[in-house]
Protein backbone atom coordinates (compact mmCIF):
# COMPACT_ATOMS: atom_id res chain seq x y z
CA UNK A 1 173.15 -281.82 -75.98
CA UNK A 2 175.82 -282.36 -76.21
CA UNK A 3 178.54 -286.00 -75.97
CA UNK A 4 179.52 -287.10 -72.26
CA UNK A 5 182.19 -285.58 -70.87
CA UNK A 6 185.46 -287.67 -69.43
CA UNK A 7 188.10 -286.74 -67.06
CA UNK A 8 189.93 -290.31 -68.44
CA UNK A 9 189.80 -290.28 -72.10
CA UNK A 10 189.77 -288.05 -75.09
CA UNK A 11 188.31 -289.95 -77.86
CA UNK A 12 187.62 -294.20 -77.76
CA UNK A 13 188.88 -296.31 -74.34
CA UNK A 14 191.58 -298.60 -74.62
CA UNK A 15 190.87 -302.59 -74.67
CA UNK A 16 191.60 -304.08 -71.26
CA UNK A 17 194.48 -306.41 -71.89
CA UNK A 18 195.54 -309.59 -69.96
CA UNK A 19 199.68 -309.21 -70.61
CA UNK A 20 199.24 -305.73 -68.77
CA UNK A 21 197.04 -307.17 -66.18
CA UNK A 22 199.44 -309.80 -65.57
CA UNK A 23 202.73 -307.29 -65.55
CA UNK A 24 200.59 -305.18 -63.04
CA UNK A 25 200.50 -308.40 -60.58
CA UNK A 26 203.67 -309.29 -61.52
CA UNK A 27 205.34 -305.23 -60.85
CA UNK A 28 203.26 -305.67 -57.99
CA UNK A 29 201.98 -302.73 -58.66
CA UNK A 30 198.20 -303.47 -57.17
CA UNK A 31 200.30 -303.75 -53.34
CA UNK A 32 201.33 -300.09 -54.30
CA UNK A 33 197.63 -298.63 -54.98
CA UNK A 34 196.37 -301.00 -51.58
CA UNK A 35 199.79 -299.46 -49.77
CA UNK A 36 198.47 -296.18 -50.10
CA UNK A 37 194.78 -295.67 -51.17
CA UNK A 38 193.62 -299.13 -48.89
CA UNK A 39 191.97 -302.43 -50.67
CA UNK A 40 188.52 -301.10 -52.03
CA UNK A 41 186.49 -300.20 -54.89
CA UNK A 42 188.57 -297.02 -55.80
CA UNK A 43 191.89 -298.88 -55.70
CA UNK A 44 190.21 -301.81 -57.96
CA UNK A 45 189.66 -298.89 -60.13
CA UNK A 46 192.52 -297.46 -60.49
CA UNK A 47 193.79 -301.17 -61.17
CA UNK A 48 191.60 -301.95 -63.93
CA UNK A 49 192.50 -298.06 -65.65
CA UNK A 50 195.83 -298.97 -65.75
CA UNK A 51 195.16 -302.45 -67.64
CA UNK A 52 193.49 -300.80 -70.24
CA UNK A 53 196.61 -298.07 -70.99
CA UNK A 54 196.30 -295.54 -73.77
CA UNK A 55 198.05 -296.32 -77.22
CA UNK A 56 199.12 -292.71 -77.82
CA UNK A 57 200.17 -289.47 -75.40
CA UNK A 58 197.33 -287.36 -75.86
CA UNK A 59 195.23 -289.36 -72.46
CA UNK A 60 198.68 -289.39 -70.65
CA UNK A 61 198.91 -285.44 -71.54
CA UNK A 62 195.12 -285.24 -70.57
CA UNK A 63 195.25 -287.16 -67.24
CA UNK A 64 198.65 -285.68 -65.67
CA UNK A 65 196.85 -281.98 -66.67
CA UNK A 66 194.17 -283.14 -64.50
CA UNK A 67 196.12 -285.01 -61.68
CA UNK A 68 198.26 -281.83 -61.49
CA UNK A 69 194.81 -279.80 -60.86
CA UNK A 70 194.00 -282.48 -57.82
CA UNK A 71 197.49 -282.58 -56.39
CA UNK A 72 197.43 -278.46 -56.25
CA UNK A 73 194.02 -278.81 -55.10
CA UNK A 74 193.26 -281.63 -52.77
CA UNK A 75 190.00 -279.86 -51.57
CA UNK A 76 188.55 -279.89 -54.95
CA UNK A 77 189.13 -283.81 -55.84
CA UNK A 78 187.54 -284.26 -52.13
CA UNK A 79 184.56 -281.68 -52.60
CA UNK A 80 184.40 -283.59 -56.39
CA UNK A 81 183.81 -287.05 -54.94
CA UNK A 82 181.20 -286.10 -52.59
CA UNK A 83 178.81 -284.26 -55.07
CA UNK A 84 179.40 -286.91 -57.31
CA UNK A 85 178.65 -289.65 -54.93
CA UNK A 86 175.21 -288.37 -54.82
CA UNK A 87 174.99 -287.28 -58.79
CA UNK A 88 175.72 -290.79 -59.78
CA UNK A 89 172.56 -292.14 -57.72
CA UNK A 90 170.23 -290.24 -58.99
CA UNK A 91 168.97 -292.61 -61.95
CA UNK A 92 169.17 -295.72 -60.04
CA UNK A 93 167.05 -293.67 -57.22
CA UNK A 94 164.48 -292.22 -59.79
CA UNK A 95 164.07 -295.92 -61.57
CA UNK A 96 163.54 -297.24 -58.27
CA UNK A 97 161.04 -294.77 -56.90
CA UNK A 98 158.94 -295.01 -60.51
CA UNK A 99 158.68 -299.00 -60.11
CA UNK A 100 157.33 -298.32 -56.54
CA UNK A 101 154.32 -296.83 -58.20
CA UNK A 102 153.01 -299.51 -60.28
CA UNK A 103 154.26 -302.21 -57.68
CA UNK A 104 151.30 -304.09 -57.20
CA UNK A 105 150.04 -303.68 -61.22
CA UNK A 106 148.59 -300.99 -63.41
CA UNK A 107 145.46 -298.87 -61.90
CA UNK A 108 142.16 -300.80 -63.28
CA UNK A 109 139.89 -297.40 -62.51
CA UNK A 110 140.99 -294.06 -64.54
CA UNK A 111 141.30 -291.91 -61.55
CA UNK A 112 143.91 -294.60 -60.19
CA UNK A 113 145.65 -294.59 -63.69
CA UNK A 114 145.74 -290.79 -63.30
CA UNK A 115 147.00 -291.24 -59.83
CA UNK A 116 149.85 -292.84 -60.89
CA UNK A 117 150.60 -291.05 -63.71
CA UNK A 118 150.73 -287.77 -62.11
CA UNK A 119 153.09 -289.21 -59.25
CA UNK A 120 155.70 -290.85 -62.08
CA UNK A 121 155.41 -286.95 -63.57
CA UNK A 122 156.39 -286.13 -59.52
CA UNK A 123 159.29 -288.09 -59.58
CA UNK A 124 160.38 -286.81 -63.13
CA UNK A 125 160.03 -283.52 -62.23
CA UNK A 126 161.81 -284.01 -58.73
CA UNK A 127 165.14 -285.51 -61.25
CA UNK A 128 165.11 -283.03 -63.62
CA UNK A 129 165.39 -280.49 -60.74
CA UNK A 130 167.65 -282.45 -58.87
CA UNK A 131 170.17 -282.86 -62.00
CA UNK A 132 169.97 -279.39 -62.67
CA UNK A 133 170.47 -278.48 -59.14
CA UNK A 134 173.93 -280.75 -59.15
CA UNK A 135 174.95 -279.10 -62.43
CA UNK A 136 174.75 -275.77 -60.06
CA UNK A 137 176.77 -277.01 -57.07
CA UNK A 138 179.70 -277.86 -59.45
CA UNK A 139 179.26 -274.67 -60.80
CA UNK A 140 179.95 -273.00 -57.65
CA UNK A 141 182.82 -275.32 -56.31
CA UNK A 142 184.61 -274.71 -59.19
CA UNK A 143 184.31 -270.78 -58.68
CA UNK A 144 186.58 -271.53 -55.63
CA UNK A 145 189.53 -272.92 -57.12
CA UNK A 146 191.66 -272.54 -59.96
CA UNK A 147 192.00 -275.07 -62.34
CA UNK A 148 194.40 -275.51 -66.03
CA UNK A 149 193.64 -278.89 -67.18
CA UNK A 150 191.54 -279.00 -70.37
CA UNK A 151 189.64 -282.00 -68.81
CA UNK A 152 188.48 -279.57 -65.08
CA UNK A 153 188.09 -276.49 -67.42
CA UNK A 154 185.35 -278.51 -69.39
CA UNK A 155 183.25 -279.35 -66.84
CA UNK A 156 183.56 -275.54 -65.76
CA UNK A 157 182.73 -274.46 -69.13
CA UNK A 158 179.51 -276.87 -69.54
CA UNK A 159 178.31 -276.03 -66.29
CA UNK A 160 178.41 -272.30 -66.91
CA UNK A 161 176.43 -273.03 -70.57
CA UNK A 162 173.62 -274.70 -68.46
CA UNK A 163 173.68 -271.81 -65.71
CA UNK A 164 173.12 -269.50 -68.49
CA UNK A 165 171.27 -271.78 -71.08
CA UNK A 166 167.25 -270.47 -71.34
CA UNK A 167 166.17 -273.86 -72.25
CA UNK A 168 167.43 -274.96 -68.73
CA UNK A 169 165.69 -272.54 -67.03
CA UNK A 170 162.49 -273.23 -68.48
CA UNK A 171 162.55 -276.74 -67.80
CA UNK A 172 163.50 -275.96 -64.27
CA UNK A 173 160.46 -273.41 -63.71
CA UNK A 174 158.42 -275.99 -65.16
CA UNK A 175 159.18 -278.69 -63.47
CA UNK A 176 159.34 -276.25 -59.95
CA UNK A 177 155.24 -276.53 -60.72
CA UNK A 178 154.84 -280.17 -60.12
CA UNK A 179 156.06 -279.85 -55.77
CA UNK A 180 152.14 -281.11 -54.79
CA UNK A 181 152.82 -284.83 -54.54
CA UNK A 182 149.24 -285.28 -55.53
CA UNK A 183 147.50 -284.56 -58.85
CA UNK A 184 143.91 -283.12 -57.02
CA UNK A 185 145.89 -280.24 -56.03
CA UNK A 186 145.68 -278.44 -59.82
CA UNK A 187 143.20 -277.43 -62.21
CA UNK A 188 144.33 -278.83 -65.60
CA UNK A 189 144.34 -277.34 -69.33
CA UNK A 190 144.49 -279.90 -71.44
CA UNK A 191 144.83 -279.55 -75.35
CA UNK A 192 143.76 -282.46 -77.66
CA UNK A 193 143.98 -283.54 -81.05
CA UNK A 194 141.01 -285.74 -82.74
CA UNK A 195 140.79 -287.52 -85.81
CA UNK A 196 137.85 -287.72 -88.27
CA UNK A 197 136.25 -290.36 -85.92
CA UNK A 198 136.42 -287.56 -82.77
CA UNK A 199 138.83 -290.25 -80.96
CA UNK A 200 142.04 -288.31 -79.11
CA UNK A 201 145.36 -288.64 -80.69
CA UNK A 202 147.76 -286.66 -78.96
CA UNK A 203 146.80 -284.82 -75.45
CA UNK A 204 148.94 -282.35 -74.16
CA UNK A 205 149.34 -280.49 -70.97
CA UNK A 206 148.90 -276.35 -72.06
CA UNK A 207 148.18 -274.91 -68.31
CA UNK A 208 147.75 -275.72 -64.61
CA UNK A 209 146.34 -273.69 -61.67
CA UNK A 210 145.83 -274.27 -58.06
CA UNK A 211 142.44 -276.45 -58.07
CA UNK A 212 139.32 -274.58 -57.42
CA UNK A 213 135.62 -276.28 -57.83
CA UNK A 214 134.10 -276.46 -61.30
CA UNK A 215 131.01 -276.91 -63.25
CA UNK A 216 131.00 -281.07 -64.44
CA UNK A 217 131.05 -281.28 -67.83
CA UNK A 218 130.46 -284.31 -70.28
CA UNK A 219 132.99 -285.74 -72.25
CA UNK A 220 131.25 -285.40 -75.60
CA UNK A 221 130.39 -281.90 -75.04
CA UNK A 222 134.34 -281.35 -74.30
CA UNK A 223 135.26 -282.54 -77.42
CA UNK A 224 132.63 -281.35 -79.75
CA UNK A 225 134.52 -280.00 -82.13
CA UNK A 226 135.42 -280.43 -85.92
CA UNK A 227 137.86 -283.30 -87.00
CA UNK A 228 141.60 -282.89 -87.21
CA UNK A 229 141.20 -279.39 -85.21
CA UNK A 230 142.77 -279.25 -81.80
CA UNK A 231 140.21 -278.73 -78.65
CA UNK A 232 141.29 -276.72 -75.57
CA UNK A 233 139.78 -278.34 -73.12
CA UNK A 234 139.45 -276.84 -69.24
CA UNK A 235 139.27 -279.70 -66.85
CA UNK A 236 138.46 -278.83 -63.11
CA UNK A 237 138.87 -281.25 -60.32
CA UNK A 238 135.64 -282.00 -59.98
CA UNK A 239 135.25 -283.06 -63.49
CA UNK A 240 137.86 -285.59 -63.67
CA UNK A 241 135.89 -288.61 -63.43
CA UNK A 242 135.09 -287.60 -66.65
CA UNK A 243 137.95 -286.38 -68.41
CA UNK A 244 140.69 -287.84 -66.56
CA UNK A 245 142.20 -290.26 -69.87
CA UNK A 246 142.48 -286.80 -71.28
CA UNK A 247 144.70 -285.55 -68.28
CA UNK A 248 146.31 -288.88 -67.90
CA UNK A 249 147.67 -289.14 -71.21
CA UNK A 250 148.89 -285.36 -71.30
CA UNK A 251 150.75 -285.74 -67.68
CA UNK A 252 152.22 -289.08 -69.11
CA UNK A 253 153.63 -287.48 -72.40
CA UNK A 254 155.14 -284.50 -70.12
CA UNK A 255 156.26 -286.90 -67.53
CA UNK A 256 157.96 -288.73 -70.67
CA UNK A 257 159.62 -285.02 -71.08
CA UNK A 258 161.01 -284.32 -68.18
CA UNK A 259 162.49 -287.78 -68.02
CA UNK A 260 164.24 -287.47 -71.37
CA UNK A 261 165.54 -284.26 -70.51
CA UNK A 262 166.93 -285.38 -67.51
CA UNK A 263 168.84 -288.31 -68.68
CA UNK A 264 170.26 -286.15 -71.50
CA UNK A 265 171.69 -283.55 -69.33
CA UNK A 266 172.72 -286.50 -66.41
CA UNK A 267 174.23 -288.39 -69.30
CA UNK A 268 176.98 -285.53 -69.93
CA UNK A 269 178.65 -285.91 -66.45
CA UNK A 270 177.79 -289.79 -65.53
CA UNK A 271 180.83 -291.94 -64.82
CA UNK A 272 183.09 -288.68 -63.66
CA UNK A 273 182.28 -289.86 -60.20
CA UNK A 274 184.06 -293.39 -61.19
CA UNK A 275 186.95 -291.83 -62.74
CA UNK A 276 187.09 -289.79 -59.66
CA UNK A 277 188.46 -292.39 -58.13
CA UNK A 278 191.44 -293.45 -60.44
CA UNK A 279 192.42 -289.77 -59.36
CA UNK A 280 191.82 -290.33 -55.52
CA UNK A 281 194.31 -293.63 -55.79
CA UNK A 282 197.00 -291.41 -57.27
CA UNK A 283 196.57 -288.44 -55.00
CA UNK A 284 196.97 -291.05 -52.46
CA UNK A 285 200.07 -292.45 -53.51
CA UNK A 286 201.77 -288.97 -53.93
CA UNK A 287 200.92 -288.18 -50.77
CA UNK A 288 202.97 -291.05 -49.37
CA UNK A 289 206.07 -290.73 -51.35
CA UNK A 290 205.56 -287.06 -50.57
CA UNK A 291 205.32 -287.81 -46.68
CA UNK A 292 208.08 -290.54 -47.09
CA UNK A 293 210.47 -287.32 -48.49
CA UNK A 294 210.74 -288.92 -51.90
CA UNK A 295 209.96 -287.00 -54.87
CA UNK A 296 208.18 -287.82 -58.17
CA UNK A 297 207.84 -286.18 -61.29
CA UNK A 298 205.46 -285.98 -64.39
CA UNK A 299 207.93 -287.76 -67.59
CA UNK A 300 207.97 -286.69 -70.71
CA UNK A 301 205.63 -289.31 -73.01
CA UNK A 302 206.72 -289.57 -76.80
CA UNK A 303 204.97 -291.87 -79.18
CA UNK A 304 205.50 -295.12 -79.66
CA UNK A 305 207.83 -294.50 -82.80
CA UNK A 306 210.09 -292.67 -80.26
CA UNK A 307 210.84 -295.94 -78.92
CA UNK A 308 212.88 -294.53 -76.11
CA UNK A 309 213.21 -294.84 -72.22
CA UNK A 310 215.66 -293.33 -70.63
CA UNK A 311 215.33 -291.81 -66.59
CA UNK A 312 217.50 -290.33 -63.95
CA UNK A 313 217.10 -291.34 -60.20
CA UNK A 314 213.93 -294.00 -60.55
CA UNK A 315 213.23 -296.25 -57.68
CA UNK A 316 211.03 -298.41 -56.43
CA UNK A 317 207.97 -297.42 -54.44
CA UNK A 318 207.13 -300.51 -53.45
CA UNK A 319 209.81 -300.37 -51.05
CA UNK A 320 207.77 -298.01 -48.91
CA UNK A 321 205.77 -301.19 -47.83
CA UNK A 322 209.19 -302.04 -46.00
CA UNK A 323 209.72 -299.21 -44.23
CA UNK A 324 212.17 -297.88 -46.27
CA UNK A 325 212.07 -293.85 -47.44
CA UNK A 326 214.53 -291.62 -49.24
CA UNK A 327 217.39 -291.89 -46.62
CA UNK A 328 217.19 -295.58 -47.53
CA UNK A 329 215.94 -296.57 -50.85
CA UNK A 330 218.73 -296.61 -53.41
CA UNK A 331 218.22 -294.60 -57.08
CA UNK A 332 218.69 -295.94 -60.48
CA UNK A 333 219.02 -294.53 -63.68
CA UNK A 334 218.44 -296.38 -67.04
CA UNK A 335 219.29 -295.31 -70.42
CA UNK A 336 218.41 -297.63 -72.85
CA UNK A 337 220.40 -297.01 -75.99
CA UNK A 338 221.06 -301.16 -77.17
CA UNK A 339 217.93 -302.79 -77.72
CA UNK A 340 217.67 -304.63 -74.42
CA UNK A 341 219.24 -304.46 -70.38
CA UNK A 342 220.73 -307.56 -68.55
CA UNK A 343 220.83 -306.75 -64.96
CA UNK A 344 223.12 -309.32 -62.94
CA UNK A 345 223.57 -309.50 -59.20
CA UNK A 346 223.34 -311.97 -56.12
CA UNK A 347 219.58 -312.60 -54.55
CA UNK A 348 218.57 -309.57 -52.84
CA UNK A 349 220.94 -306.95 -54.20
CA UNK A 350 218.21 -304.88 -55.99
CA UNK A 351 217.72 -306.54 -59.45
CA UNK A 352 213.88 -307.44 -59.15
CA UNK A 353 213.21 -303.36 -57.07
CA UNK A 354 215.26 -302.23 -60.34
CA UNK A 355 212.80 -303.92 -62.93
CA UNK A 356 209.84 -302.98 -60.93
CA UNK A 357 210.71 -299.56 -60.82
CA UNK A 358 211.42 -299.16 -64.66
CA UNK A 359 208.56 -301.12 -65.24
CA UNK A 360 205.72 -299.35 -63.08
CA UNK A 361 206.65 -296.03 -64.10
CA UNK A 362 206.41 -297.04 -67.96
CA UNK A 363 203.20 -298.30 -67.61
CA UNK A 364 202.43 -295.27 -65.16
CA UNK A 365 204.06 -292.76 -67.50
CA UNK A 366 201.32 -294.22 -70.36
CA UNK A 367 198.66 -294.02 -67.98
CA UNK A 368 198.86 -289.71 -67.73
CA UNK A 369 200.62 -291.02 -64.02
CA UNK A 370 203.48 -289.28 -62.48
CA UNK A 371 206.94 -291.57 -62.40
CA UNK A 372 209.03 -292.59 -58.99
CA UNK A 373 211.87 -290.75 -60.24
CA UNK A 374 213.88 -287.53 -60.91
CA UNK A 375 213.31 -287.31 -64.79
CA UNK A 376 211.99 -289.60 -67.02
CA UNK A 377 211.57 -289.82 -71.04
CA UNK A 378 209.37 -293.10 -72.26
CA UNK A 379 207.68 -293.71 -75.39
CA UNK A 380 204.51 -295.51 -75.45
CA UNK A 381 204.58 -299.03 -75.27
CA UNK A 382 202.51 -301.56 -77.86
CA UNK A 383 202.21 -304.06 -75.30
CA UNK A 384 203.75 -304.57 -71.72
CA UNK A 385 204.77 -307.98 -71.21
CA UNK A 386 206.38 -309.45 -67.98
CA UNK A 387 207.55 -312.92 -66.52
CA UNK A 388 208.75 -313.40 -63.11
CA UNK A 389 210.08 -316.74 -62.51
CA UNK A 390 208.40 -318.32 -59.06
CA UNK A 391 211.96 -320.17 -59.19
CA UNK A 392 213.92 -317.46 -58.35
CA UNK A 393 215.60 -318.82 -55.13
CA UNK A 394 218.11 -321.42 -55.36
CA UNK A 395 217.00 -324.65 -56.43
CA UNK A 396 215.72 -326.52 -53.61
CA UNK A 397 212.56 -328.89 -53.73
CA UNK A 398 210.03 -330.11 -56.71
CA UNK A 399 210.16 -330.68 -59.99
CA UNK A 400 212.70 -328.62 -61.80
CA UNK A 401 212.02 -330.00 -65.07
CA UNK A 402 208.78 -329.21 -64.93
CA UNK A 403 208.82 -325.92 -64.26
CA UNK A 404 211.30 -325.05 -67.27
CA UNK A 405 209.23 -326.87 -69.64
CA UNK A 406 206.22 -324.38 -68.39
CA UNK A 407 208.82 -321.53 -67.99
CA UNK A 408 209.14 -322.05 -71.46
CA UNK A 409 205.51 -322.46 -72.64
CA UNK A 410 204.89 -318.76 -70.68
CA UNK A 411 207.47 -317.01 -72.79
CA UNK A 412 206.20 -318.31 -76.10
CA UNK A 413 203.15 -317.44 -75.33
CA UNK A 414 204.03 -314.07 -74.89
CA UNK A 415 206.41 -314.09 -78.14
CA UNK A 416 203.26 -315.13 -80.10
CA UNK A 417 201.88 -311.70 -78.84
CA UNK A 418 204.58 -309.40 -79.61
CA UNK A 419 204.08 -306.32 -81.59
CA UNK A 420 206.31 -303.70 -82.49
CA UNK A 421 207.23 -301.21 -79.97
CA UNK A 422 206.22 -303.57 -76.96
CA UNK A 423 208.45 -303.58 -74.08
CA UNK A 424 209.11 -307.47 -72.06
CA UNK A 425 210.14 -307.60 -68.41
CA UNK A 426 212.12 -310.87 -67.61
CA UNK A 427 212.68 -311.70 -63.51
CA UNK A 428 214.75 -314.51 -63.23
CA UNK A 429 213.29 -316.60 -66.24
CA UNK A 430 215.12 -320.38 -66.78
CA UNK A 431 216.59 -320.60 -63.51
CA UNK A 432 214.88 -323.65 -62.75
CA UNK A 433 217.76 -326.12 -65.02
CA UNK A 434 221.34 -326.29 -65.44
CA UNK A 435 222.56 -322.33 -65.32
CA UNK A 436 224.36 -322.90 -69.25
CA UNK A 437 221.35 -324.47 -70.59
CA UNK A 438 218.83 -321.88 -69.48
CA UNK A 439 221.78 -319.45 -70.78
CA UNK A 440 221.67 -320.78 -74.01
CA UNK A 441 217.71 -320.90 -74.25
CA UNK A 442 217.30 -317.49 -73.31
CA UNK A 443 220.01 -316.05 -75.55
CA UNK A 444 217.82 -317.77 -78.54
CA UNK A 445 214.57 -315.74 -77.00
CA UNK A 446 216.50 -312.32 -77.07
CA UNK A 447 217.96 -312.83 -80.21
CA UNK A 448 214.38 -312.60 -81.67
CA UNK A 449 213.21 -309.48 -79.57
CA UNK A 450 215.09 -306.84 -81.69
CA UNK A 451 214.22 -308.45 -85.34
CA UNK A 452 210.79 -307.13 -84.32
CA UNK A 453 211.56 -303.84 -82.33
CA UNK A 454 210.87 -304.87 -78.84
CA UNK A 455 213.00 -303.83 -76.03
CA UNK A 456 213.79 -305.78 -72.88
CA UNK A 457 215.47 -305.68 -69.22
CA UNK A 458 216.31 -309.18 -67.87
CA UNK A 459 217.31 -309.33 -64.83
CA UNK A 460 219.59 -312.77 -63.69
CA UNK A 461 222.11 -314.06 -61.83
CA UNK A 462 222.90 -317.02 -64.48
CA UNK A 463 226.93 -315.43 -65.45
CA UNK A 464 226.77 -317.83 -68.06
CA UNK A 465 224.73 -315.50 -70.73
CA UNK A 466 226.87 -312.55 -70.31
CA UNK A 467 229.65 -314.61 -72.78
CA UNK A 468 227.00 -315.46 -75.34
CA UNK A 469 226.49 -311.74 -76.15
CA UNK A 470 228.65 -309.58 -78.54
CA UNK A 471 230.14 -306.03 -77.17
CA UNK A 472 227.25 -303.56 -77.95
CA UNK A 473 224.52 -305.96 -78.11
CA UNK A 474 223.26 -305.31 -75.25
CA UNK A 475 223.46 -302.79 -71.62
CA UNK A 476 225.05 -305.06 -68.91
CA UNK A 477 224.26 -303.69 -65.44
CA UNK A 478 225.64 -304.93 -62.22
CA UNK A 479 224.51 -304.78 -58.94
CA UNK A 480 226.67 -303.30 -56.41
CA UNK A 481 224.59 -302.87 -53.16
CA UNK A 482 221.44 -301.84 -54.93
CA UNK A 483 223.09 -299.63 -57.19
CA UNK A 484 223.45 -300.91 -61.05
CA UNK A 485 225.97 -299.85 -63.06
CA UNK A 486 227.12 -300.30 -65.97
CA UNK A 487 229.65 -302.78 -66.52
């Protein structure tokens, strides 16, 4: 059989990390995924996806192939989720129903031992089918729609192999034999194997029939036969109290069968219907920008050496959440050529929607996402690291001191994390002292950003840094009624 197939990843899963998890939050980019897909388990999904973000294009190539196929296809993701819904219960459904049987204990008599063990080889049976069965359903929703992405086209592909596979079809006739839910319903052929001391090794199951009354016959004379050679032995229903370890150990060891089989094939497609959702959320969210009259697009995703980012027309999509929509929400573009941005403007001129924008759709572009804007180029970030400053009104109330010294202890924490090609998000950082002193503290933290390859968009309104900096150093962009440009 063969390995499980993913509609997230193409080889290992990236680590969950706690910088990204934080610059989600921070981005607000969970009020997004709530905005348009609603607070529940799919959009906590789709959250925790995006925390764990690829470290090269070919997932982001692999996802937007897929989330292409969905957006073209809205039916499809919807058919997709239901059949899946049920696919993923199966196991927990079978476990449960086995554990009924031997609820109150194992059988003490045979016959209630061979009870049991004929209604576990019921169950197994019944999930092998069912399994099967789903693998057919897909099969025939997918013969309805037309799909490109590598990811859709392999689940096609595998479901046509089992349609057509022989193996399959035997194990579905056979277990299409086992619908009587009780074991006094067949006439049994049993073949064992004895040892030199005539005790049963191995029994297996060679033949059943509709049960019909038959002559008793007594154990020994059943298997009198020479050592080491296997007896066929015909056991009728009304010979079981004799015989019936035979039968129970050959219905346990198929039983056993079907069961492995089962989880093999159900292996192959489990966790799609999870993934699912990390599709559903997006879907979702295109849908609003799409009904808000704002358009996306899918960016072009370079490795990390790249180390570009450059778009035309990005924005915000959190500003949906106000009411806003295209006639109102103001487009950016960013082109960052120096190694970092300083954005300046008043409170509330569009700094913090600009810095969300560029830094959703990088982690969004990494993610095999589409991007809130007209064209977008990124490399793939290292690490994503944010700070947003819970100081960034004037200075009012508390202790201002305190908050800069643990302003401070946040951002060397997050320099002791750096890596090459990592991109750091700055909202307001230091504005809690004296506007020169917070200048002069965070021109010593961007100093050291470059020395190490890591880009960076601050966004401010301390005036005081802007004369610290050399021409070319780095992008100055100022707001002018939500619009930056450069200065």
């Amino acid at each position: 059989m063969r390995n499980s197939i993913s509609l997230l990843y193409t080889g290992e899963r990236g680590e969950s990390l706690q910088s990204v998890r934080d610059a989600v939050y921070n981005l607000n980019i969970d009020r997004m995924a709530e905005f348009a897909g609603g607070k529940n388990r799919a959009t906590e999904y789709f959250l925790n996806v995006l925390c764990a973000p690829p470290s090269g294009t070919a997932d982001a190539e692999y996802r937007a192939e897929i989330l292409k196929d969905f957006i073209a296809s809205p039916e499809l993701l919807k058919e997709l989720i239901q059949l899946f819904r049920s696919y993923d219960n199966l196991r927990a459904e079978n476990e449960e129903m086995t554990k009924e049987i031997f609820r109150y204990g194992v059988p003490s008599s045979a016959l209630g031992l061979l009870d049991c063990t004929y209604e576990e080889l019921y169950i197994n049976a019944h999930f092998a089918r069912s399994v099967i069965a789903c693998f057919a359903e897909i099969n025939e929703l997918f013969s309805s729609f037309e799909v490109s992405s590598r990811g859709l086209k392999n689940m096609k592909e595998f479901c046509v192999s089992m349609k057509e596979s022989r193996c399959i079809d035997e194990v579905e006739r056979a277990a299409e034999r086992f619908r009587s839910e009780s074991a006094g319903s067949y006439r049994f052929t049993v073949r064992c194997e004895l040892n030199e001391a005539m005790e049963s090794v191995r029994c297996t199951l060679s033949d059943l029939s509709e049960a019909s009354k038959q002559d008793k016959k007594g154990i020994r004379e059943l298997f009198r036969k020479k050592p080491g050679i296997p007896a066929e032995i015909d056991i009728g229903s009304s010979a079981a109290d004799n015989s019936c370890s035979a039968v129970t150990a050959a219905l346990g060891n198929l039983s056993a069968l079907f069961s492995d089989i089962a989880l093999e094939i159900y292996s192959v497609f489990f966790g799609i219907g999870q993934e699912l959702q990390f599709y559903r959320v997006a879907c979702d969210m295109a849908e609003k920008l799409t009904a808000s009259g704002l358009s996306y697009c899918y960016p072009e995703v370079l490795e990390k050496e790249a180390d570009c980012l450059t778009a035309e027309g990005i924005y915000d999509m959190l500003l949906l959440t106000e009411g806003k929509n295209s006639d109102t929400i103001v487009p950016n573009d960013i082109d960052m050529t120096a190694p970092g941005i300083l954005a300046i403007g008043d409170n509330n001129c569009g700094k913090t929607s600009f810095l969300r924008a560029v830094g959703s759709a990088a982690l969004f572009a990494q993610s095999g996402l589409f991007v809130c804007a007209k064209s977008m180029r990124v490399s793939v970030r290292s690490g994503i690291f944010s700070h947003f400053s819970s100081a960034e009104k004037e200075l009012t109330a508390g202790d201002a001191a305190g908050r800069f010294e643990g302003e401070v202890m946040d951002i060397a924490k997050i320099i002791d994390s750096l890596t090459p090609y990592s991109l750091v998000l700055l909202n307001e950082s230091f504005q809690t002292t004296a506007y020169r002193e917070g200048a002069e503290g965070m021109k010593a933290i961007l100093d050291i950003l470059p020395k190490i390859k890591v880009r960076y968009i601050f966004v401010t309104h301390m005036k005081a840094i802007f004369k610290l900096f050399e021409p070319g150093e780095v992008t100055v962009l100022r707001a002018d009624k939500y619009k930056l440009v450069r200065d």
